[in-house]
Protein backbone atom coordinates (compact mmCIF):
# COMPACT_ATOMS: atom_id res chain seq x y z
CA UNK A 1 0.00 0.00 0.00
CA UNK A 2 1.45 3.57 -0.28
CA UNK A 3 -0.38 6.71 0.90
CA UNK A 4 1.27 10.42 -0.59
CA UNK A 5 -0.09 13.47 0.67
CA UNK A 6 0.12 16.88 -1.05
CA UNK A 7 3.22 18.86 0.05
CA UNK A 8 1.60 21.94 0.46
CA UNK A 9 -1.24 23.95 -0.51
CA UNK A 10 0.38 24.36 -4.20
CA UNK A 11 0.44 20.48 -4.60
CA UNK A 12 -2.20 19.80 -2.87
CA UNK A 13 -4.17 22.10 -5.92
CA UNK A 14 -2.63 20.88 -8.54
CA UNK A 15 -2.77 17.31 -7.59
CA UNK A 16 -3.55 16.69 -4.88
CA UNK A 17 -3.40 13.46 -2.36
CA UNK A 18 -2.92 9.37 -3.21
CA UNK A 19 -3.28 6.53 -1.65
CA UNK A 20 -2.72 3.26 -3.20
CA UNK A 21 -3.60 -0.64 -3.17
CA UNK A 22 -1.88 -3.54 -4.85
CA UNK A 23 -1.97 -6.86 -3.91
CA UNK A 24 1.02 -8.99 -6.13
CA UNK A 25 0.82 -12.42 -8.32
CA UNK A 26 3.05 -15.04 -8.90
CA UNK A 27 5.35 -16.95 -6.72
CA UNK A 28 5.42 -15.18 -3.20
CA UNK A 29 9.24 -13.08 -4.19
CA UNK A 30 7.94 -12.28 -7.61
CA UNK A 31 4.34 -10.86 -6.18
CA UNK A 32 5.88 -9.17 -3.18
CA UNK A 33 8.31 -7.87 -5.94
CA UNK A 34 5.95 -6.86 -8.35
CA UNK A 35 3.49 -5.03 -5.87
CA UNK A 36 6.95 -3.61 -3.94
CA UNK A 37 7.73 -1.71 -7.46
CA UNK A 38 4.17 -0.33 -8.23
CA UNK A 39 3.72 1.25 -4.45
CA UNK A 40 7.47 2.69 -5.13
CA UNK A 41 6.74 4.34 -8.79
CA UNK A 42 3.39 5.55 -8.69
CA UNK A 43 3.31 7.91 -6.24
CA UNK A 44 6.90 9.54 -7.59
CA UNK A 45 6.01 9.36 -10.65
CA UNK A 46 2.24 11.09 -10.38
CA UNK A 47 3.44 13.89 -8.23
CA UNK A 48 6.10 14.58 -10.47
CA UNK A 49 3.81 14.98 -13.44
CA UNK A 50 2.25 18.80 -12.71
CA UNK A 51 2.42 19.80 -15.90
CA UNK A 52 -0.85 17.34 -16.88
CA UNK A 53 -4.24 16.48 -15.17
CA UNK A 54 -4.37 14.21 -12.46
CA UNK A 55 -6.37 12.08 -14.32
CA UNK A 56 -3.49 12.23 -17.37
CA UNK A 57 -0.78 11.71 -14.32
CA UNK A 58 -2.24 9.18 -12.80
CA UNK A 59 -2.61 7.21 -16.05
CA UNK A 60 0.96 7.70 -17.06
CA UNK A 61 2.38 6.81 -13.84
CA UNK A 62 0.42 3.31 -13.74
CA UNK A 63 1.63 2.84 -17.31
CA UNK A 64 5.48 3.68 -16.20
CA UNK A 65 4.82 1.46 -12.95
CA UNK A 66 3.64 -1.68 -15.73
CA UNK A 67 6.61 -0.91 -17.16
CA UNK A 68 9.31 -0.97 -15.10
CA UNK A 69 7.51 -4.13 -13.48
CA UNK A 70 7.79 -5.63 -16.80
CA UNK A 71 11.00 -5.11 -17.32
CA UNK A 72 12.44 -6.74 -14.25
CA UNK A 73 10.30 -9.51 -14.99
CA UNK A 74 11.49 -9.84 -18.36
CA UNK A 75 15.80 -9.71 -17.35
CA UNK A 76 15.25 -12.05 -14.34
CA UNK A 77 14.21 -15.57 -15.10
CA UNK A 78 12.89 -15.86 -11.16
CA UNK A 79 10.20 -13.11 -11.73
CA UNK A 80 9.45 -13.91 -14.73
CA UNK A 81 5.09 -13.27 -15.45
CA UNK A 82 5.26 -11.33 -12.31
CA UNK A 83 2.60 -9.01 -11.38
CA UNK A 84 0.25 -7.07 -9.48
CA UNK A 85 -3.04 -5.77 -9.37
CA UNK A 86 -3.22 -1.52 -8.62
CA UNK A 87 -6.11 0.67 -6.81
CA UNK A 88 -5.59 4.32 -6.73
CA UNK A 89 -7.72 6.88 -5.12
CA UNK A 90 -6.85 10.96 -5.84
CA UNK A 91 -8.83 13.19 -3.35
CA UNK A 92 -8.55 16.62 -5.25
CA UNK A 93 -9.98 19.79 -4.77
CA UNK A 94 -12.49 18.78 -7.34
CA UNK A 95 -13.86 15.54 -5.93
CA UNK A 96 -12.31 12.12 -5.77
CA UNK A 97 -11.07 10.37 -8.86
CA UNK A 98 -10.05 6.12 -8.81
CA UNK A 99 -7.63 4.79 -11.30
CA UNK A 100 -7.25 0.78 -11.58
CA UNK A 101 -6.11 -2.31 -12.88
CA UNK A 102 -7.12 -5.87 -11.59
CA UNK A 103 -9.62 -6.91 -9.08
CA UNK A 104 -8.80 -4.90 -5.76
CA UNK A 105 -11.22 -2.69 -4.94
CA UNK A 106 -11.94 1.33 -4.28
CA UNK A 107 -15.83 1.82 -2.36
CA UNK A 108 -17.25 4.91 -1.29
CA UNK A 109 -19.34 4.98 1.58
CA UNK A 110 -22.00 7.97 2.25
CA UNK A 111 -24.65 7.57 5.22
CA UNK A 112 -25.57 3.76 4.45
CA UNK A 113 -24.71 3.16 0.74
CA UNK A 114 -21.70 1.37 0.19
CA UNK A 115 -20.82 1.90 -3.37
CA UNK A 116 -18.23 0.14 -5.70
CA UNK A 117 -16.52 2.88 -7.87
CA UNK A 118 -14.37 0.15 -9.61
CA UNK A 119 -14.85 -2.89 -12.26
CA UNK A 120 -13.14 -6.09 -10.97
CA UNK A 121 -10.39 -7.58 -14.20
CA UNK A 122 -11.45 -10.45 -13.17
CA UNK A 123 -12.87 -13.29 -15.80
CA UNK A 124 -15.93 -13.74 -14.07
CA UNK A 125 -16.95 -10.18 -13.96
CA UNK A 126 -15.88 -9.91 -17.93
CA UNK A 127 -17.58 -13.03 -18.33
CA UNK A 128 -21.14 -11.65 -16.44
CA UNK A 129 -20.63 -8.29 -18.31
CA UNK A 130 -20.24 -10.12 -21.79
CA UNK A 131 -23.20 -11.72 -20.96
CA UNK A 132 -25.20 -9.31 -18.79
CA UNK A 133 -25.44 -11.94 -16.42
CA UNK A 134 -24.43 -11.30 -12.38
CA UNK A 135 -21.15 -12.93 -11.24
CA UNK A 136 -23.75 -15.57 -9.13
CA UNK A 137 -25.14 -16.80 -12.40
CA UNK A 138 -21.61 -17.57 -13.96
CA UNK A 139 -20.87 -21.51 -14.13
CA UNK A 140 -19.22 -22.87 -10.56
CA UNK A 141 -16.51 -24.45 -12.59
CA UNK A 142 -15.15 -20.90 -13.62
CA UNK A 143 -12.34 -19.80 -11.12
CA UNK A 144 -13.03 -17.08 -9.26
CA UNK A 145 -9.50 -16.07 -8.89
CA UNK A 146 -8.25 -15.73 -12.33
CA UNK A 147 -7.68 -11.93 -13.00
CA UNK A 148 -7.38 -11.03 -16.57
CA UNK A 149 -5.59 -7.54 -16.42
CA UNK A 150 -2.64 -6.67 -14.11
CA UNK A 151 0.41 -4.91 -14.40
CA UNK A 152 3.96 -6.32 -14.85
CA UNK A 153 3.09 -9.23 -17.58
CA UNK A 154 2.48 -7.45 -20.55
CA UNK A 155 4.82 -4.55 -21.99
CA UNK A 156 1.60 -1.86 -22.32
CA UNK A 157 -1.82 -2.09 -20.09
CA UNK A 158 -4.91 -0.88 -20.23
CA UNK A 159 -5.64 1.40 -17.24
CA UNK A 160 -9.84 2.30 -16.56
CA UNK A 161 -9.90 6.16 -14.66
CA UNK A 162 -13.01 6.66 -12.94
CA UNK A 163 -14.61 9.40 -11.39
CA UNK A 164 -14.79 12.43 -10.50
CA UNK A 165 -17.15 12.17 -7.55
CA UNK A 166 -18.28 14.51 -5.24
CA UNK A 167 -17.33 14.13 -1.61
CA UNK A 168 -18.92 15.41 1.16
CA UNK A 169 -18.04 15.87 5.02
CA UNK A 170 -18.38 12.34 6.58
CA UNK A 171 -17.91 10.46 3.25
CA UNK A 172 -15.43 7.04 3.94
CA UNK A 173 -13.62 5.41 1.57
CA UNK A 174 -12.37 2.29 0.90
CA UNK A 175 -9.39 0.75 -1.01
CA UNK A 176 -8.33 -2.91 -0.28
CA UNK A 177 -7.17 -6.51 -1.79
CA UNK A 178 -9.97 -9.12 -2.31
CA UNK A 179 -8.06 -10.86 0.72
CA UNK A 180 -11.01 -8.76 2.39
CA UNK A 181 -13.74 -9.01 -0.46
CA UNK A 182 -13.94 -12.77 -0.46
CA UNK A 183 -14.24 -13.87 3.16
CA UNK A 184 -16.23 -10.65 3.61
CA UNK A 185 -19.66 -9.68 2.36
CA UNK A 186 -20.06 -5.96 1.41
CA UNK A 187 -22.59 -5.06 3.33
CA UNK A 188 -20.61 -6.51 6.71
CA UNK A 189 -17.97 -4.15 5.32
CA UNK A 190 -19.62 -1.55 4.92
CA UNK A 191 -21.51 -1.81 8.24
CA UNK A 192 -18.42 -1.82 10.16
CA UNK A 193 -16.41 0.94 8.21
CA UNK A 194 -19.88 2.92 9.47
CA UNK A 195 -20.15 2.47 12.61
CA UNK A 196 -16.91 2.01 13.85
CA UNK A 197 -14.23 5.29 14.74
CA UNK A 198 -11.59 5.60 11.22
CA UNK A 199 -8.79 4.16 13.60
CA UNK A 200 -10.33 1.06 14.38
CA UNK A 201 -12.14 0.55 10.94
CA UNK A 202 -9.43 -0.89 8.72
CA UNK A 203 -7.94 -3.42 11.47
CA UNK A 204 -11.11 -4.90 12.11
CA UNK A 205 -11.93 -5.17 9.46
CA UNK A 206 -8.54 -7.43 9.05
CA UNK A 207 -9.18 -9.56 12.18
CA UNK A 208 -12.88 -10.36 10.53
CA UNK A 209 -11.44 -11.23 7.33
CA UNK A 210 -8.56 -13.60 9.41
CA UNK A 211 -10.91 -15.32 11.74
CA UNK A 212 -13.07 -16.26 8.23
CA UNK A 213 -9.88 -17.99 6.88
CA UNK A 214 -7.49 -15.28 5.68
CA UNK A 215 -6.81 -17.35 2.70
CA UNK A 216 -5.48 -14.39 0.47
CA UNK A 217 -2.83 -11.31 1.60
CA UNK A 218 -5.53 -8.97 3.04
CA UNK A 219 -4.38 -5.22 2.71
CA UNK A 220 -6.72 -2.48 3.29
CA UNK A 221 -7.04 1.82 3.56
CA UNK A 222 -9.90 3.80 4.70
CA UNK A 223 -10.16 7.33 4.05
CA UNK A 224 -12.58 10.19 5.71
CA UNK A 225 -12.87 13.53 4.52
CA UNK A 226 -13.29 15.15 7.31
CA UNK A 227 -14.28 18.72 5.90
CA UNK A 228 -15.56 18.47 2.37
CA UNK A 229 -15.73 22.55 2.84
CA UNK A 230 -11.82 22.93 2.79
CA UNK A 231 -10.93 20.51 -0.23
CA UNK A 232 -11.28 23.20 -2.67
CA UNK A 233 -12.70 26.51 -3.78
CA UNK A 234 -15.94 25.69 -3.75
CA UNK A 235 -18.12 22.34 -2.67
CA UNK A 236 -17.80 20.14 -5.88
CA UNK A 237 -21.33 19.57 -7.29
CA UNK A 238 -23.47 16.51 -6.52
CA UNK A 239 -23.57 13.65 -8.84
CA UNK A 240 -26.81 14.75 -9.15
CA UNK A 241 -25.77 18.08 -10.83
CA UNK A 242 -23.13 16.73 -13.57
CA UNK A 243 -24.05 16.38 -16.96
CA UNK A 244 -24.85 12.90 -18.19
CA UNK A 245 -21.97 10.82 -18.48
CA UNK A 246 -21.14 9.49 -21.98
CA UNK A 247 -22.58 6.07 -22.85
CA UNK A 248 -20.18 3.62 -22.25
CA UNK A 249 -20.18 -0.05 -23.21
CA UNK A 250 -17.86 -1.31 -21.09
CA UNK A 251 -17.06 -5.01 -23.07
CA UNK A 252 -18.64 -5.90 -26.21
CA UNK A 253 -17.37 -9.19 -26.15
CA UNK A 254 -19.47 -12.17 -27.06
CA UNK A 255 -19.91 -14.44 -24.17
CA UNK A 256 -19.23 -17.00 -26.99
CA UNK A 257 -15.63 -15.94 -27.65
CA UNK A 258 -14.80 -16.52 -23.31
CA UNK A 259 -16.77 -19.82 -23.74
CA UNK A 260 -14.35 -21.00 -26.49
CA UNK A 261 -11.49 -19.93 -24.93
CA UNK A 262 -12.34 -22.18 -21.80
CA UNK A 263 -12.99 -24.99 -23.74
CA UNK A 264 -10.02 -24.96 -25.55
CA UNK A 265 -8.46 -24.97 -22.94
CA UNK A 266 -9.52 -27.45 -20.65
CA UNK A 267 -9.61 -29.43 -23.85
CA UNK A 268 -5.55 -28.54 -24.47
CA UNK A 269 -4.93 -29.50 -21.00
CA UNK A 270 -7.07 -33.12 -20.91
CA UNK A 271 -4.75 -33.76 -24.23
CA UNK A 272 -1.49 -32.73 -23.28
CA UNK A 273 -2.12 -35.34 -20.31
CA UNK A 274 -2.94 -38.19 -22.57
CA UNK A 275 0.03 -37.53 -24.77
CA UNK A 276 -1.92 -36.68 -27.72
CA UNK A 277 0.19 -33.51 -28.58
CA UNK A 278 -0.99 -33.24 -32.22
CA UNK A 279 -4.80 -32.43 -30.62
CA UNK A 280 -3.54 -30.19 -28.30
CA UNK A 281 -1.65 -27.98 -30.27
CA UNK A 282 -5.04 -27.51 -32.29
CA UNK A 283 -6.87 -26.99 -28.90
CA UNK A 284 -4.33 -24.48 -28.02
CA UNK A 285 -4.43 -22.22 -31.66
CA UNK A 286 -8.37 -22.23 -31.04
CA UNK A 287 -7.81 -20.73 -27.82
CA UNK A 288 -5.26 -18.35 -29.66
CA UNK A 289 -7.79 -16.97 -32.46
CA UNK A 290 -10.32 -17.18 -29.40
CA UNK A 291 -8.50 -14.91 -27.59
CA UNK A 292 -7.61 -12.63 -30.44
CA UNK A 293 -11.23 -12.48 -31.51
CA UNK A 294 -11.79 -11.36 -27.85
CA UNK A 295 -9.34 -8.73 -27.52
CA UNK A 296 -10.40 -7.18 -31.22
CA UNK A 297 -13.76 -7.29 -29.73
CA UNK A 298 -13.04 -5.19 -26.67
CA UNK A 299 -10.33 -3.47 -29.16
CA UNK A 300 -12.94 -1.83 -31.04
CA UNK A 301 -15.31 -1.20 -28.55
CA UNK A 302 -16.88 2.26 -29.59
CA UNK A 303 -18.13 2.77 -26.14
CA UNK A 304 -14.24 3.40 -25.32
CA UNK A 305 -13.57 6.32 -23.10
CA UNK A 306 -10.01 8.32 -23.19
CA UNK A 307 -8.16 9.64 -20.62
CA UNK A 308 -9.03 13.40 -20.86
CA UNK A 309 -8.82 16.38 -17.96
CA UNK A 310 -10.34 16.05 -14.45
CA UNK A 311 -13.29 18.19 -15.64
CA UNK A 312 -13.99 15.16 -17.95
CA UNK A 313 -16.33 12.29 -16.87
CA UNK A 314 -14.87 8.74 -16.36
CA UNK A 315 -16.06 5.36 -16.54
CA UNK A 316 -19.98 4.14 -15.51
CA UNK A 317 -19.41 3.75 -11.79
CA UNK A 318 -21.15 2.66 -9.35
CA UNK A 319 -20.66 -0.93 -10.10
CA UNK A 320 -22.41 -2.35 -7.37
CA UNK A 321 -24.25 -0.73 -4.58
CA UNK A 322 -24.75 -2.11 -1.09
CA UNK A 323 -27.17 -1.31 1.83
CA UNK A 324 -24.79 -1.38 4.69
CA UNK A 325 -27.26 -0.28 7.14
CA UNK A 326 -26.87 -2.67 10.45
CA UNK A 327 -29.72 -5.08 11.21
CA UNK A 328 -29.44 -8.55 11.69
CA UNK A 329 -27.79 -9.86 9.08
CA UNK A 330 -25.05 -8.09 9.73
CA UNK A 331 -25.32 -8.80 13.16
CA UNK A 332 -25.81 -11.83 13.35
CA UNK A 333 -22.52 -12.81 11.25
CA UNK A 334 -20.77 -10.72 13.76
CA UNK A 335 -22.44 -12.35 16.80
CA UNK A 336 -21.61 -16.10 15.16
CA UNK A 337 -18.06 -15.12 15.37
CA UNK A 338 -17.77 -13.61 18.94
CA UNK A 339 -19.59 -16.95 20.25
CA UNK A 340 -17.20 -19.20 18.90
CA UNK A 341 -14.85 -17.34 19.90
CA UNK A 342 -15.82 -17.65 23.82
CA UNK A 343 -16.46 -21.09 22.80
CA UNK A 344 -12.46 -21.28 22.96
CA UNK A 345 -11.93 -19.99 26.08
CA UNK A 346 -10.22 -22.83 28.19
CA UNK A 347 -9.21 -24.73 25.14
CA UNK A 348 -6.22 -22.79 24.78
CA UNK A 349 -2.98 -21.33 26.46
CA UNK A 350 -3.71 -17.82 25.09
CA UNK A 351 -3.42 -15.03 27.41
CA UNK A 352 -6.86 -13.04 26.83
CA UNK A 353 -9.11 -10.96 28.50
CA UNK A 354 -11.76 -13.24 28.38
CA UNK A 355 -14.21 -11.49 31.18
CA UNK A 356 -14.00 -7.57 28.91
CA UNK A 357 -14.75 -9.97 25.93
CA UNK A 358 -17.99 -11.39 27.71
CA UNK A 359 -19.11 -7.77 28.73
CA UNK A 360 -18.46 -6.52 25.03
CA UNK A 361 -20.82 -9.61 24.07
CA UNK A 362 -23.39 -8.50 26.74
CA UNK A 363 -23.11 -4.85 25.58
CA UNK A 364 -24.06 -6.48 22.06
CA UNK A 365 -27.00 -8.49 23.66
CA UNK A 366 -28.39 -5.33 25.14
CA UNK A 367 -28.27 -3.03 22.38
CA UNK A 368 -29.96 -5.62 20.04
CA UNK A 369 -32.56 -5.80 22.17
CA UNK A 370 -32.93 -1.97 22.34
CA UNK A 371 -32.99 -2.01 18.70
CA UNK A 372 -29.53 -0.02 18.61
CA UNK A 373 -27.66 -2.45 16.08
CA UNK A 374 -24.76 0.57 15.23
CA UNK A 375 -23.98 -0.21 18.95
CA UNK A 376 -24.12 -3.73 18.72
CA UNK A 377 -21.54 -3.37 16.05
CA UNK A 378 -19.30 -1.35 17.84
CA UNK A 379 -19.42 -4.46 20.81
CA UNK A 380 -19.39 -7.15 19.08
CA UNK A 381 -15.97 -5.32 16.70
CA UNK A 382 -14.30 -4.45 20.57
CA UNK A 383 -14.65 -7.82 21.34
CA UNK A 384 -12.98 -9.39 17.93
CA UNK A 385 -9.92 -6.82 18.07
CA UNK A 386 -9.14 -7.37 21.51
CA UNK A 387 -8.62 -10.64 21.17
CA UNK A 388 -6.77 -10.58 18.00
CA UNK A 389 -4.67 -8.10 19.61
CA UNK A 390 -4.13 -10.63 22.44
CA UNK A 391 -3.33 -13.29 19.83
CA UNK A 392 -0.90 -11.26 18.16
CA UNK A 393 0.80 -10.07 21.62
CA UNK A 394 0.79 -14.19 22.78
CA UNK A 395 4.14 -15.74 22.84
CA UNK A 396 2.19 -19.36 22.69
CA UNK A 397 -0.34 -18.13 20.18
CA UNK A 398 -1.79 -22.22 19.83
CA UNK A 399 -2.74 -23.58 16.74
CA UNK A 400 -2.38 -21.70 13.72
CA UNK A 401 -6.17 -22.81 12.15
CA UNK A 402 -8.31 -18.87 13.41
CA UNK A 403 -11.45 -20.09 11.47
CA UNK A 404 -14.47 -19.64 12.56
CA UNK A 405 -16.99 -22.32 10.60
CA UNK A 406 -20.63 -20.09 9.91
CA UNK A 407 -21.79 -23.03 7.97
């Protein structure tokens, strides 16, 4: 992650402040690597771009970022393919603008609508979007995890700007991995990001995300504007007030063309393991013309949208919008976790505070009861970081397994 703030009232109008996500692919090195270089360039190389738009800057700094990331990849034969996804916000005097590449995530959150600004790379996203489908009506056998944009293997990528929004005092914002988006529901993330103080958000959010499995690197920064009033001029206009937004078509590619990429590929793969090469090779020039009819597809795509001025409009977001309001729901997944978490107490050496953790549970109970769920948040959140905290400060932490089963 990297966050740059404006120097100065001078930078701070021109360009003002960044904060970045990117969560690296590959072999652990090459990913660490990969996502190591893209926190290091981007912010240098934005901030020393005045002489554009942020929106130009921020472009051209990813792009320089993809490059140097492919160029280490391509002199070392260790990193070779290395490479990371890359969320950036800009807060600017005229309202907030997201750049991105691969499936980490930038939300806005205002009152109790938790909105995505950002389109996951991700092939089942293209694939629902191909199809105008949801990602819940895509075929189980199509990984989840398979990102198809990212910077670092390619020489040149594709970068989608979004934005600008308005911001207003109170709004939160979110920018994080999908080590936090797939053990995590958005409207549990939202929920806690709203009800819980900015210093406590982003950790707890972390500890939730562990004690459902932590299977992925979870990384994860919330930002508040405190006082909308003093990012600019003037109060940037509400969405509400901006001209339409061009039509945009974000892929025009037929869901036939990802279909026959799949199949040639499985179909390459069952082949190369029976030894019958000759097949494969055809298998694998289908998938080639597959995936070259794909990318002329999206190629030509006249609902394309270039990188212009921050006065311009960007991209179709919202991609997704959440009611994050708590109730029980939201609750209740919370309250699952705290009990089996007491349900541990006495099974292991772990030096906690078990009898604070019971009266943040009761707390919980109380204000459910009273109808006051923000409250039973806030308990039932105290409870989880205290004892992760414990955990982490525990010189015999136990075993190494924090899941907690909500099956």
């Amino acid at each position: 992650m990297a966050v740059s703030l404006a120097e100065g009232s001078r930078q701070w109008q021109s360009h003002g402040h960044l904060f970045m996500v990117a969560d690296g692919m590959g072999a652990h090195a090459a990913g660490e690597l990969a996502s190591k270089l893209a926190t290091d360039t981007v912010p240098h190389s934005y901030h020393k771009r005045s002489e554009v738009s942020p929106s130009e800057a921020i472009v051209e700094a990813v792009r320089e970022a993809n490059s140097v990331i492919y160029n280490k990849g391509s002199n070392s034969v260790d990193f070779q393919g290395m490479g990371t996804t890359c969320s950036c916000l800009l807060v600017l005097p005229q309202g907030a603008l997201a750049a991105h590449v691969g499936d980490s995530r930038v939300y806005r959150l205002r009152g109790n609508c938790f909105e995505q600004l950002t389109f996951d790379h991700s092939l089942v996203w293209e694939m629902a979007a191909a199809g105008h489908a949801s990602e819940d009506e895509i075929p189980a056998y199509v990984p989840k995890n398979v990102i198809t944009r990212s910077l670092g293997p390619h020489p040149t990528v594709s970068v989608d700007v979004e934005g600008p929004f308005s911001v207003q005092t109170g709004d939160r914002f979110l920018l994080c991995s999908d080590g936090l988006t797939g053990p995590l529901k958005p409207e549990l993330i939202g929920a806690v990001i709203g009800c819980l103080p900015l210093s406590d958000a982003a950790q707890t959010l972390i500890d939730l995300a562990n004690l459902l499995g932590g299977p992925d690197n979870i990384t994860t920064i919330v930002v508040e504007i405190a006082e909308s009033d003093k990012l600019g001029l003037a109060a940037p206009p509400e969405e509400s007030e901006l001209p339409p937004r061009r039509s945009m078509r974000r892929k025009s590619v037929h869901p036939f063309s990802w279909m026959a990429m799949i199949l040639s590929a499985v179909l390459a793969g069952a082949l190369m393991a029976t030894h019958q090469f000759g097949g494969a090779f055809l298998a694998l020039a289908a998938f080639l013309v597959a995936a070259i009819v794909a990318w002329t597809q999206r190629s030509t795509d006249p609902g394309a949208c270039n990188t212009g001025a921050i006065l311009g409009l960007h991209g179709k977001a919202p991609y997704r919008r959440h009611d994050c309001q708590p109730g029980p729901a939201s609750i209740g997944t919370l309250g699952d976790i705290v009990r089996q978490l007491e349900d541990l107490e006495g099974q292991n050496n772990w030096e906690v505070d078990w009898p604070t953790i019971h009266r943040d549970r009761n707390t919980a109970h109380e204000a459910i009861t009273q109808g006051n769920y923000q409250e039973a948040v806030i308990a039932y959140c105290s409870a989880v970081r205290r004892l992760m905290q414990a955990l982490r400060n525990s010189k015999h932490p136990g075993t190494s397994d924090s899941t907690v089963d909500l099956c």
